[in-house]
N, C-alpha and C. Protein backbone atom coordinates (compact mmCIF):
# COMPACT_ATOMS: atom_id res chain seq x y z
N UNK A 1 82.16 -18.71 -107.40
CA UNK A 1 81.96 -18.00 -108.64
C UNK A 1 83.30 -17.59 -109.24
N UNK A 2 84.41 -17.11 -108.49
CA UNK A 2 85.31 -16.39 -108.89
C UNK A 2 86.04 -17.90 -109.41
N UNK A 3 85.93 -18.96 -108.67
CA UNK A 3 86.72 -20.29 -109.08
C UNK A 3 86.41 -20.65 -110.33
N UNK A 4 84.99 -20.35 -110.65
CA UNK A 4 84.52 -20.84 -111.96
C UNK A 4 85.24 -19.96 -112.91
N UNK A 5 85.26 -18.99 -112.61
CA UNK A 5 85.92 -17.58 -113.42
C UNK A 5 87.59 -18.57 -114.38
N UNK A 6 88.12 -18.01 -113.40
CA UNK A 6 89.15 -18.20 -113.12
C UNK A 6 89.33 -20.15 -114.05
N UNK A 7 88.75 -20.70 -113.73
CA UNK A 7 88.49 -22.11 -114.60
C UNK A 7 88.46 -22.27 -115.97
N UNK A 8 87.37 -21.29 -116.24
CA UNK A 8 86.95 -21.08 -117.55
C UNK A 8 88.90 -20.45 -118.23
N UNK A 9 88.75 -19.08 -117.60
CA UNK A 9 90.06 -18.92 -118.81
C UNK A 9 91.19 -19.32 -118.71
N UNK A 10 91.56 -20.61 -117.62
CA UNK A 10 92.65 -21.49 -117.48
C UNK A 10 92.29 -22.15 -118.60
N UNK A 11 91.23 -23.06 -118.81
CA UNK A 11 91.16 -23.91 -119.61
C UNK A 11 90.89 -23.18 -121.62
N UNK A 12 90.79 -22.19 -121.44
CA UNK A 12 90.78 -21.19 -122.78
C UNK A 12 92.16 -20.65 -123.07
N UNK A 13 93.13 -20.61 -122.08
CA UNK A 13 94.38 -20.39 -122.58
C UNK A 13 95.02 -21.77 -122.58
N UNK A 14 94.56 -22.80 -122.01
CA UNK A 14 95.43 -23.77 -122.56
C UNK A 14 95.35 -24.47 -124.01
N UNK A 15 93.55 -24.33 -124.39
CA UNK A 15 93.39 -24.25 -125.76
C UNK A 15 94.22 -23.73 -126.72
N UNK A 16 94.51 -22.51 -126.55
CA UNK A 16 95.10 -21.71 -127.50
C UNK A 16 96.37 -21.85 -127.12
N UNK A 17 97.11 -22.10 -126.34
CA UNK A 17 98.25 -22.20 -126.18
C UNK A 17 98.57 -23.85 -127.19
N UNK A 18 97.60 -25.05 -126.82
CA UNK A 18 97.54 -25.91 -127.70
C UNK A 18 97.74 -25.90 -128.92
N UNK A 19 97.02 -24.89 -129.67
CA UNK A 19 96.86 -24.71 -131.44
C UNK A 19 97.92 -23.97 -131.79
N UNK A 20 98.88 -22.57 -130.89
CA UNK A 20 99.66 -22.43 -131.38
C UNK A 20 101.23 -23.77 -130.80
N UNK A 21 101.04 -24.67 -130.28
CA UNK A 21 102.30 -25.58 -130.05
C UNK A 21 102.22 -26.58 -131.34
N UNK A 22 100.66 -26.90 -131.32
CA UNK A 22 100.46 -28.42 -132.55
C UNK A 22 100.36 -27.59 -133.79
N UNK A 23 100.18 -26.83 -133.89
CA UNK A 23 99.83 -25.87 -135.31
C UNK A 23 100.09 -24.92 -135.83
N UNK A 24 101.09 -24.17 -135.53
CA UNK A 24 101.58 -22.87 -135.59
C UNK A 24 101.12 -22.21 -137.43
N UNK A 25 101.54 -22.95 -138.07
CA UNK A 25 101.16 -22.60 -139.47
C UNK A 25 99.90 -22.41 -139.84
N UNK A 26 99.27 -23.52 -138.86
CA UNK A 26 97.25 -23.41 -139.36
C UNK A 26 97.22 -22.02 -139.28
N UNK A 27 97.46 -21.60 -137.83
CA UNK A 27 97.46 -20.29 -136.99
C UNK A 27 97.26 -19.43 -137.98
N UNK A 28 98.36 -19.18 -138.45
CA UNK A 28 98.91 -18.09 -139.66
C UNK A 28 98.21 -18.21 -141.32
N UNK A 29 98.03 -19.50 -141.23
CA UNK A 29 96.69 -19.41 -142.27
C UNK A 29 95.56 -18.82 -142.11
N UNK A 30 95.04 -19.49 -140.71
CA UNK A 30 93.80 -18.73 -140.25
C UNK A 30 93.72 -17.32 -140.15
N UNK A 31 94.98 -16.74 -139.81
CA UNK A 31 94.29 -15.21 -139.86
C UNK A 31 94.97 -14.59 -141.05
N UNK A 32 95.47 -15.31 -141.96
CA UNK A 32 95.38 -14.49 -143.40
C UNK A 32 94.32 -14.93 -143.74
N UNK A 33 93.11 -16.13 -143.73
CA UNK A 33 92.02 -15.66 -143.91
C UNK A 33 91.18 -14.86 -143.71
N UNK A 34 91.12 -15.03 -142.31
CA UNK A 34 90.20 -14.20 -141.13
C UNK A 34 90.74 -12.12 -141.94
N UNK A 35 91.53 -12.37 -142.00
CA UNK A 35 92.29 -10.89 -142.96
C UNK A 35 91.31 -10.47 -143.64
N UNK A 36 91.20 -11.51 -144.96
CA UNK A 36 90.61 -10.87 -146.11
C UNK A 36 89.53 -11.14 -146.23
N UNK A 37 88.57 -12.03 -145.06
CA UNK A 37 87.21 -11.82 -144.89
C UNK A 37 86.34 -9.78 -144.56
N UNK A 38 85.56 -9.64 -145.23
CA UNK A 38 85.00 -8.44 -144.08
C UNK A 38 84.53 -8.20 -143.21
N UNK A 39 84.87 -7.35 -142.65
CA UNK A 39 84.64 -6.93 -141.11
C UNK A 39 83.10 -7.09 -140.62
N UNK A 40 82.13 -7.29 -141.43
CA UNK A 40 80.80 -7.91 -141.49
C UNK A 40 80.68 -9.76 -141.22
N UNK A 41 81.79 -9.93 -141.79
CA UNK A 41 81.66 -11.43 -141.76
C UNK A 41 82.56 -11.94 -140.66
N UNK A 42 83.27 -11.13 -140.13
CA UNK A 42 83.89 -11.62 -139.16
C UNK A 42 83.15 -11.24 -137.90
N UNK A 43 82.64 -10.37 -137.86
CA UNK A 43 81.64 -9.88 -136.38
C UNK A 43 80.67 -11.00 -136.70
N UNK A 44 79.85 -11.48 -137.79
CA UNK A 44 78.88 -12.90 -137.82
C UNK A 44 79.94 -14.18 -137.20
N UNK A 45 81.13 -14.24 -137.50
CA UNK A 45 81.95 -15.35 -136.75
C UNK A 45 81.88 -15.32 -135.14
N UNK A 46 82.18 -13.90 -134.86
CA UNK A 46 82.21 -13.97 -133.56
C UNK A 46 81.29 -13.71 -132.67
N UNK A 47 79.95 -14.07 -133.16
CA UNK A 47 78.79 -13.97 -132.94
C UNK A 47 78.38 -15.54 -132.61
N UNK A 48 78.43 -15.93 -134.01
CA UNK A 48 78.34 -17.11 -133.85
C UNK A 48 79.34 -18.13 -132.45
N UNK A 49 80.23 -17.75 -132.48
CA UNK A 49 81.32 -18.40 -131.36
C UNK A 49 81.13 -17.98 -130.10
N UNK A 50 80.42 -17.19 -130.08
CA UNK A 50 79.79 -16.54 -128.48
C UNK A 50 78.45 -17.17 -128.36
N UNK A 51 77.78 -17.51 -129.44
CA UNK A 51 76.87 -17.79 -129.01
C UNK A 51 76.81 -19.67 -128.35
N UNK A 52 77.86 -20.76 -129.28
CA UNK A 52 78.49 -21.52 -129.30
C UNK A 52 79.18 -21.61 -127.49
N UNK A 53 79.60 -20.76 -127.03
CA UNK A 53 80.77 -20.37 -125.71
C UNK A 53 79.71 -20.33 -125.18
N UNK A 54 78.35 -20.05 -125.18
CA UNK A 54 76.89 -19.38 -123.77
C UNK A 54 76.23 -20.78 -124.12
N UNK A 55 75.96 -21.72 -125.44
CA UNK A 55 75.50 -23.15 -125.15
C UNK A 55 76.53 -24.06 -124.34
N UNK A 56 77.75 -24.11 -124.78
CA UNK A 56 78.90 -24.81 -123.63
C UNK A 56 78.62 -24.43 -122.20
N UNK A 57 78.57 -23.58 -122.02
CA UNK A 57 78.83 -22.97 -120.33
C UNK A 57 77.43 -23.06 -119.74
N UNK A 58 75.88 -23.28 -120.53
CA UNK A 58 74.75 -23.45 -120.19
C UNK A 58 74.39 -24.81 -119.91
N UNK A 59 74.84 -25.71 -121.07
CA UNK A 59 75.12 -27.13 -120.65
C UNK A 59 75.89 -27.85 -119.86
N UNK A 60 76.94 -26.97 -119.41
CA UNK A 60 78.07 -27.71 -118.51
C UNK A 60 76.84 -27.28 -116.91
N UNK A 61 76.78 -26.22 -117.02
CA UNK A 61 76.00 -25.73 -115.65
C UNK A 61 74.58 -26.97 -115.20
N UNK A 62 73.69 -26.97 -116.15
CA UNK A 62 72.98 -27.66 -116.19
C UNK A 62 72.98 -29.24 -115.79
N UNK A 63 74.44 -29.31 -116.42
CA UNK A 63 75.15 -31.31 -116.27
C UNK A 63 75.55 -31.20 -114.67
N UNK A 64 76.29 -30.18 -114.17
CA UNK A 64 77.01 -29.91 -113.12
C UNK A 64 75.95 -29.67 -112.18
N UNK A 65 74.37 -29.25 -112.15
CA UNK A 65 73.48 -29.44 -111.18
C UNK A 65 73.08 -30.38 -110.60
C-alpha cells in the first residue's frame, strides 16, 4: 500500500516537473488564467480533476487485478 502511495506521487511530480521543463510560459499563462477565473469556478475545476484522478486510479486498480 505504502509502495502504491509513494508511486502515485513519484509519478505526479514528474508530471509537473515535465510541464514546468517543456513549458514554462504555458505555466504562467495558466495561472493568470486560473487568476481571474472565480473562486467558484475554480473549486468546479478541481472537482472535476479529482474526480478525473479517482476514475484513473479505479481503472488502473481494476486493469492491475
Amino acid at each position: 500500500m505504502i509502495e502504491t502511495g509513494l508511486l502515485a506521487i513519484g509519478l505526479v511530480l514528474i508530471v509537473e516537473g515535465l510541464v514546468y521543463v517543456l513549458a514554462p510560459s504555458l505555466v504562467e499563462d495558466l495561472l493568470t488564467t486560473l487568476r481571474n477565473l472565480p473562486k467558484g469556478k475554480r473549486r468546479t475545476i478541481g472537482l472535476y480533476a479529482i474526480g478525473v484522478g479517482v476514475l484513473f486510479v479505479w481503472g488502473a486498480k481494476i486493469i492491475g487485478s
